[in-house]
N, C-alpha and C. Protein backbone atom coordinates (compact mmCIF):
# COMPACT_ATOMS: atom_id res chain seq x y z
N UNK A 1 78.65 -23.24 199.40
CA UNK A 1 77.70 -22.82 198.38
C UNK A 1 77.25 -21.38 198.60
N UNK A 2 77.31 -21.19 199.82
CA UNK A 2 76.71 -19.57 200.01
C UNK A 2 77.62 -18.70 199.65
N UNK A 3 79.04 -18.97 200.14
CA UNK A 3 80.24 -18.18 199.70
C UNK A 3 80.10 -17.90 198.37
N UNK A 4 79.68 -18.71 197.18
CA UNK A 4 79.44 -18.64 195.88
C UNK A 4 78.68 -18.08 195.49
N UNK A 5 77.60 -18.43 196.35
CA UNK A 5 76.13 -17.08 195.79
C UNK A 5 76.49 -15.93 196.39
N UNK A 6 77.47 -15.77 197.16
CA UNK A 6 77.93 -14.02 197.19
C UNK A 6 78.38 -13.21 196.35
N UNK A 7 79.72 -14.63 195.99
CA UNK A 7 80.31 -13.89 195.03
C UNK A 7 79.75 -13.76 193.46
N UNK A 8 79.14 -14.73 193.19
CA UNK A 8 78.52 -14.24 191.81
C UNK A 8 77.40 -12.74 191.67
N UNK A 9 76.79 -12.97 193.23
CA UNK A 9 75.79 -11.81 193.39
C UNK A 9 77.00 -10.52 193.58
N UNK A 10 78.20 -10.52 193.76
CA UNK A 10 79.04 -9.72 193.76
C UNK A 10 79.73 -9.17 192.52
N UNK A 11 80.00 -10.16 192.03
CA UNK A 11 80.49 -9.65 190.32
C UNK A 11 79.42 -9.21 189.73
N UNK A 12 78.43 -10.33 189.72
CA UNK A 12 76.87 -9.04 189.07
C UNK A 12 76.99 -7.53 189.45
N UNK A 13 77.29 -7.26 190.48
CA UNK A 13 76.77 -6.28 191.05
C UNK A 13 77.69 -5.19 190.56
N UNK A 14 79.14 -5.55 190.21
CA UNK A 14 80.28 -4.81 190.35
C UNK A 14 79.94 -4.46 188.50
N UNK A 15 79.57 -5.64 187.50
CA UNK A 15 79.38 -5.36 186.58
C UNK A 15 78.39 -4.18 186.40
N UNK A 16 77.23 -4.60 187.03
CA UNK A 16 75.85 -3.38 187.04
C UNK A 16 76.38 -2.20 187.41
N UNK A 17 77.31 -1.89 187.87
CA UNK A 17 77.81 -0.67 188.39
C UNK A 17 78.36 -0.23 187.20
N UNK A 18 79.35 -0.74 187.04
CA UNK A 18 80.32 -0.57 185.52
C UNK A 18 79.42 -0.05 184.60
N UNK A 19 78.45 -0.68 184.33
CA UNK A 19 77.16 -0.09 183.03
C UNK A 19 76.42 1.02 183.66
N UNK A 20 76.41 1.41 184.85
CA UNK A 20 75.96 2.51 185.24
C UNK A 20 77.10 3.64 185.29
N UNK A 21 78.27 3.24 185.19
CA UNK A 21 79.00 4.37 185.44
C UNK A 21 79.30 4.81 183.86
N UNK A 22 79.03 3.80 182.99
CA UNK A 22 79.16 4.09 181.63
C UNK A 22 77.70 5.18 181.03
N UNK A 23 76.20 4.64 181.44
CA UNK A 23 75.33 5.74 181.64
C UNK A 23 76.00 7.35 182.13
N UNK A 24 76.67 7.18 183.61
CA UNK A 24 76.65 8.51 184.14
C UNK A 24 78.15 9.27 183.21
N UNK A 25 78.63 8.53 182.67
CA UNK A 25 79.41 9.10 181.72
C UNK A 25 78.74 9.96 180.49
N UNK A 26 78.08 9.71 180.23
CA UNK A 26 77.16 10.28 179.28
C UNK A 26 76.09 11.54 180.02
N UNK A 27 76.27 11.32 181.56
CA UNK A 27 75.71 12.33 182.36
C UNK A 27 76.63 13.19 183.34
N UNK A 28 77.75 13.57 182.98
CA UNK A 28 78.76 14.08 183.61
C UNK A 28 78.65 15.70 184.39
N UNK A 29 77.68 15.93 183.50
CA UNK A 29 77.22 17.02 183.77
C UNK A 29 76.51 17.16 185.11
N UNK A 30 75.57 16.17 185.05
CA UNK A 30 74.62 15.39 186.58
C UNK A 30 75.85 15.58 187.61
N UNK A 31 76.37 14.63 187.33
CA UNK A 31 77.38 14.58 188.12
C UNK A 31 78.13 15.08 188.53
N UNK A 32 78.53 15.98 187.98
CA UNK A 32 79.41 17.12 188.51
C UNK A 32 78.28 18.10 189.31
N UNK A 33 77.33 18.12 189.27
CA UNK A 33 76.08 19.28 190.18
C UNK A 33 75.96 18.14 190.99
N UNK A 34 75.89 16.97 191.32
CA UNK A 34 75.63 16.33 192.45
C UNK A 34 76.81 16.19 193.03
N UNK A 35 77.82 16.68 192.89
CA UNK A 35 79.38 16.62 193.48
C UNK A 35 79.26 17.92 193.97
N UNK A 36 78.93 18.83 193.54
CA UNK A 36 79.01 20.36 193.90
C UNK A 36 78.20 20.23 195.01
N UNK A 37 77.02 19.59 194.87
CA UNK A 37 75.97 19.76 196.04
C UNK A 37 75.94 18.68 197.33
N UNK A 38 77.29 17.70 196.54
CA UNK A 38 77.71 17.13 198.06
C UNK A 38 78.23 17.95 198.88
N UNK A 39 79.60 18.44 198.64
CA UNK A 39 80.49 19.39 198.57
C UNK A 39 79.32 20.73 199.76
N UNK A 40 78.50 21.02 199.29
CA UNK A 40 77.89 21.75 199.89
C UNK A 40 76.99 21.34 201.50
N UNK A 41 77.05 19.52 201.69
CA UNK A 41 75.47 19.58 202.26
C UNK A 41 74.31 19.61 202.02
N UNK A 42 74.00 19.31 200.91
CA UNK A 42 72.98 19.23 200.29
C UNK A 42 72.39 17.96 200.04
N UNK A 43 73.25 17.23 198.93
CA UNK A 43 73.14 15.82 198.82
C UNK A 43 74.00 15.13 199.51
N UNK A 44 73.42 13.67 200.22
CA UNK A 44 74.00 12.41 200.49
C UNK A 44 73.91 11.48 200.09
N UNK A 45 74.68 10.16 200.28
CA UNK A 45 74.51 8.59 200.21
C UNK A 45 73.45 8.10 201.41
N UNK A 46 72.30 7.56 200.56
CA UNK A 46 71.17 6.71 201.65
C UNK A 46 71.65 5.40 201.88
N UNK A 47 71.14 4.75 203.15
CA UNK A 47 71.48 3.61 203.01
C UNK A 47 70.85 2.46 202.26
N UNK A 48 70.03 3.23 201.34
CA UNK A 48 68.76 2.02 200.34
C UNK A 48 69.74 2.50 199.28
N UNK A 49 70.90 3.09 198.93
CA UNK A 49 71.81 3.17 197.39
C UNK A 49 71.51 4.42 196.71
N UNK A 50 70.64 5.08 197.33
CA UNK A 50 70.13 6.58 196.23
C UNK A 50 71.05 7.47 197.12
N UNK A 51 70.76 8.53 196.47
CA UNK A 51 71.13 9.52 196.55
C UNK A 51 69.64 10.66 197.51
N UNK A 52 70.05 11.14 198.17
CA UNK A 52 68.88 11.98 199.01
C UNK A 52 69.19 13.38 199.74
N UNK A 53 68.05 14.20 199.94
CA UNK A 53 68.95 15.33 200.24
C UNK A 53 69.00 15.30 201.97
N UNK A 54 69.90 15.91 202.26
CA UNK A 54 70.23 16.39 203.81
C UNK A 54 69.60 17.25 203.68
N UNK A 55 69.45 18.50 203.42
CA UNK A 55 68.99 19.86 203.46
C UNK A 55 68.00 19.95 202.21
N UNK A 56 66.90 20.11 201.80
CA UNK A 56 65.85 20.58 200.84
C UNK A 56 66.92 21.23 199.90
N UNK A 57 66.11 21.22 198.62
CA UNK A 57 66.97 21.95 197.68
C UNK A 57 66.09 22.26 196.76
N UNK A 58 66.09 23.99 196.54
CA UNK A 58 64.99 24.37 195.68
C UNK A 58 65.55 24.68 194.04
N UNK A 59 67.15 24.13 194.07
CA UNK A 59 67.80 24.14 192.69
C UNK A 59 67.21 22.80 191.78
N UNK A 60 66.52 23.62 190.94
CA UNK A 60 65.93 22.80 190.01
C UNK A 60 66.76 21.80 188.91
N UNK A 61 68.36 22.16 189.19
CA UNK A 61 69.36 21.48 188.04
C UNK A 61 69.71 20.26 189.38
N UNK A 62 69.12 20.88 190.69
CA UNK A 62 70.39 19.66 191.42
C UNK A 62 69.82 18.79 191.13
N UNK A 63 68.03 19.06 191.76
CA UNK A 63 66.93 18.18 191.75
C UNK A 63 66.94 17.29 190.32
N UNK A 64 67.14 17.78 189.28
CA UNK A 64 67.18 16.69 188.04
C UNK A 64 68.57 15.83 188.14
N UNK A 65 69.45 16.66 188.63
CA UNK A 65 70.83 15.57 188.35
C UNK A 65 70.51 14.53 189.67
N UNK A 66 70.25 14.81 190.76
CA UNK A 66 69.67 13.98 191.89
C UNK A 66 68.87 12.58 190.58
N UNK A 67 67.97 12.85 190.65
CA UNK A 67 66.83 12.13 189.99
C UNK A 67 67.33 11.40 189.07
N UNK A 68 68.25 11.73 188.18
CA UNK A 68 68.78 11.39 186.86
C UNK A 68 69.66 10.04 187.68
N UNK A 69 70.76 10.68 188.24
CA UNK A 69 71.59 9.34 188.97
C UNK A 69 70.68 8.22 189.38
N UNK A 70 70.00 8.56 189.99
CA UNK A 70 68.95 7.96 191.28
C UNK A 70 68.19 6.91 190.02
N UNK A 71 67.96 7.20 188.98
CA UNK A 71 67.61 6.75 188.15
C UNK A 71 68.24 5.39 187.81
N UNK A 72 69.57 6.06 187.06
CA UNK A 72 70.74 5.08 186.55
C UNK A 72 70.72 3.80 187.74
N UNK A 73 71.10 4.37 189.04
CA UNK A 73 71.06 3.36 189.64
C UNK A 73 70.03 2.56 190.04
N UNK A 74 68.53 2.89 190.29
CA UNK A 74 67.67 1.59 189.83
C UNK A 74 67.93 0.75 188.94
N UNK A 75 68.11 1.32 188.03
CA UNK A 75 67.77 0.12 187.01
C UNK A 75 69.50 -0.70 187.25
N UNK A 76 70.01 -0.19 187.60
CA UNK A 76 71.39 -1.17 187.89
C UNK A 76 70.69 -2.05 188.92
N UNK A 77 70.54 -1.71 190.07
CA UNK A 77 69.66 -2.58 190.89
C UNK A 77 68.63 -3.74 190.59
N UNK A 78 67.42 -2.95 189.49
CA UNK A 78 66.69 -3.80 189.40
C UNK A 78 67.29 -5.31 188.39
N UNK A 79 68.46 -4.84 187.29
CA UNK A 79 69.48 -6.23 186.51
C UNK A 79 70.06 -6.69 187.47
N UNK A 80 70.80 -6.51 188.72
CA UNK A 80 71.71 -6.83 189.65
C UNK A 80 70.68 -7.97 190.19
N UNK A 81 69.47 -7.73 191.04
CA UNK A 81 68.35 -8.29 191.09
C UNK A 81 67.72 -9.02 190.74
N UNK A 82 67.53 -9.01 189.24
CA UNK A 82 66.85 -9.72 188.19
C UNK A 82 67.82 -11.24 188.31
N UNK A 83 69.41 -10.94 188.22
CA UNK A 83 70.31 -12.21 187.73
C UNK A 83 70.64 -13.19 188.99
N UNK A 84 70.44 -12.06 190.55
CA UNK A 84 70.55 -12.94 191.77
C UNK A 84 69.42 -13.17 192.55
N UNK A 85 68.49 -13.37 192.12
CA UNK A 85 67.46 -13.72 193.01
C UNK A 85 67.04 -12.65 193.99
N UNK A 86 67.33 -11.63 193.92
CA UNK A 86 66.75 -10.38 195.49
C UNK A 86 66.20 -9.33 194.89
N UNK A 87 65.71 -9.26 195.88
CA UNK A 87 65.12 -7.75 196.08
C UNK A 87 65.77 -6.49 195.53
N UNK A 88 65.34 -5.51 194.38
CA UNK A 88 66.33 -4.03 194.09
C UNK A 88 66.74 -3.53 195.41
N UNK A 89 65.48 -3.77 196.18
CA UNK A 89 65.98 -2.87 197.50
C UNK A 89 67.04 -3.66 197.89
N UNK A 90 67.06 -5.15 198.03
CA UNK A 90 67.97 -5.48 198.95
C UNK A 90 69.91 -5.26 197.93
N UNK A 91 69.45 -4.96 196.85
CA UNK A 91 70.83 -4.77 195.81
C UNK A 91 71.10 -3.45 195.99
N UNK A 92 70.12 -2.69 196.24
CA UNK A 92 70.72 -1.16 196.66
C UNK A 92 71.25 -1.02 197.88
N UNK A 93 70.37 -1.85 199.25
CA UNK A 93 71.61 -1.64 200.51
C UNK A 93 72.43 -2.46 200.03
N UNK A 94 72.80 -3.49 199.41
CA UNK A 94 74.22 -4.29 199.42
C UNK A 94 75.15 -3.25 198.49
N UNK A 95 74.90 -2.76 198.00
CA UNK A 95 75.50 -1.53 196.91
C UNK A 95 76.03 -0.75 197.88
N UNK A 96 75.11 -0.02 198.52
CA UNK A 96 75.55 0.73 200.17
C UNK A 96 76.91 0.31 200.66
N UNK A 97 76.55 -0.47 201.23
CA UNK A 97 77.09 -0.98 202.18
C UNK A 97 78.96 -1.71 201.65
N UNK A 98 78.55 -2.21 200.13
CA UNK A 98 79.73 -2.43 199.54
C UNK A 98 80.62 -1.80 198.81
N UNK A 99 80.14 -1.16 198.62
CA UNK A 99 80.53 0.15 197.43
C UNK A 99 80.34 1.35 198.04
N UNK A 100 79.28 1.57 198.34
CA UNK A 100 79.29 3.48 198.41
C UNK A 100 79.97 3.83 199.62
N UNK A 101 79.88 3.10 200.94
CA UNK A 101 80.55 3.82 201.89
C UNK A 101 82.07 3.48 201.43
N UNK A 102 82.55 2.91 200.53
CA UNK A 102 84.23 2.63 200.85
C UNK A 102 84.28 3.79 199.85
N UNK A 103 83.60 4.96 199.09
CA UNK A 103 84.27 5.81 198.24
C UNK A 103 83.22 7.42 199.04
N UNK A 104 83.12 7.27 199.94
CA UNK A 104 82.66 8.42 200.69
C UNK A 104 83.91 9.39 201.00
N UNK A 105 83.66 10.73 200.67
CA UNK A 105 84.85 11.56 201.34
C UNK A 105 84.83 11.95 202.17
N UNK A 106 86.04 12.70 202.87
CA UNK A 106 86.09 13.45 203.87
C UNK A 106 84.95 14.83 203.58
N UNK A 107 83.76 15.02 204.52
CA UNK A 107 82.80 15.55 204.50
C UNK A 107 81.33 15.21 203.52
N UNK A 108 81.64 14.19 203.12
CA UNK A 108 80.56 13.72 202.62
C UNK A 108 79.60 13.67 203.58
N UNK A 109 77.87 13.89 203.16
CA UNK A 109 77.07 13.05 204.04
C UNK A 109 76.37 11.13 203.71
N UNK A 110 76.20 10.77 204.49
CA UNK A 110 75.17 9.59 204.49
C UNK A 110 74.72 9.54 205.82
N UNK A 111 73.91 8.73 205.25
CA UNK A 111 73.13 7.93 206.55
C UNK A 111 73.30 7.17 207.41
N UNK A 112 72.89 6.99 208.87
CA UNK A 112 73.40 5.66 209.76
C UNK A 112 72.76 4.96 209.65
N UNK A 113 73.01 3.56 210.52
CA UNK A 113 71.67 2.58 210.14
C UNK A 113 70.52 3.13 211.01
N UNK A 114 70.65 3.96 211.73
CA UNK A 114 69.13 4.40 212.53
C UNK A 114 69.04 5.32 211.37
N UNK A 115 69.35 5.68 210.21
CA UNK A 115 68.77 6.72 209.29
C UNK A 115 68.68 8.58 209.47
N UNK A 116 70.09 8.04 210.70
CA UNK A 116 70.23 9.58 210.68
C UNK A 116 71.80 10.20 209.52
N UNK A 117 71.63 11.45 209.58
CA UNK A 117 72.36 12.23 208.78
C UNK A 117 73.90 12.24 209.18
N UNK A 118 75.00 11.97 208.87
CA UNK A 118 75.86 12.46 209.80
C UNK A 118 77.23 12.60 208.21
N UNK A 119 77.88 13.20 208.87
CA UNK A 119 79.51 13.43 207.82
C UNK A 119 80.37 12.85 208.39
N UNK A 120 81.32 12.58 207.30
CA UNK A 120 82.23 11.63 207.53
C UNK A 120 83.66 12.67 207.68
């Protein structure tokens, strides 16, 4: 039975993504400045599912495309959440942990589980 409540909390999850990536399609623009500012050191993958900076950033376009994503993906979280019984937070580390580190690049940053900074 638990194997089952994974996997349904898994297809939820994979769906909620899908409708978020259909949002950030419509925000490509975001996205491409939060790619630039990976690319740089700037932005990383947290291990709570957002997006956060490594280094401060006084670019006021990153800071909105930051925010804007960071956005999209709550509310994916909070439906992901809503349909399996948990916590957003706990749908954003399972997001982490299932999704975002397997599409991290070479030099990307994220986080460890002690919450430090490091590149991949």
């Amino acid at each position: 039975m638990q194997r089952r409540n994974f996997l349904t909390f898994a297809a939820g999850f994979a769906g909620a993504l899908a409708l978020a990536g259909a949002a950030l399609a419509d925000a490509a623009q975001s996205k491409a400045v939060v790619d630039a500012a990976k690319a740089q050191g700037v932005v990383g993958e947290q291990q709570d599912g957002y997006l956060g900076f490594v280094h401060g950033s006084s670019d006021a376009s990153v800071n909105a495309a930051v925010n804007e994503i960071n956005a999209g993906r709550a509310q994916a979280y909070r439906d992901v959440a809503a349909r399996n019984n948990v916590t957003p937070e706990a749908a954003g580390a399972s997001a982490y942990k299932q999704v975002v580190q397997s599409r991290l690049r070479p030099g990307d940053y994220y986080q460890t589980a002690a919450g430090a900074w490091a590149r991949k």
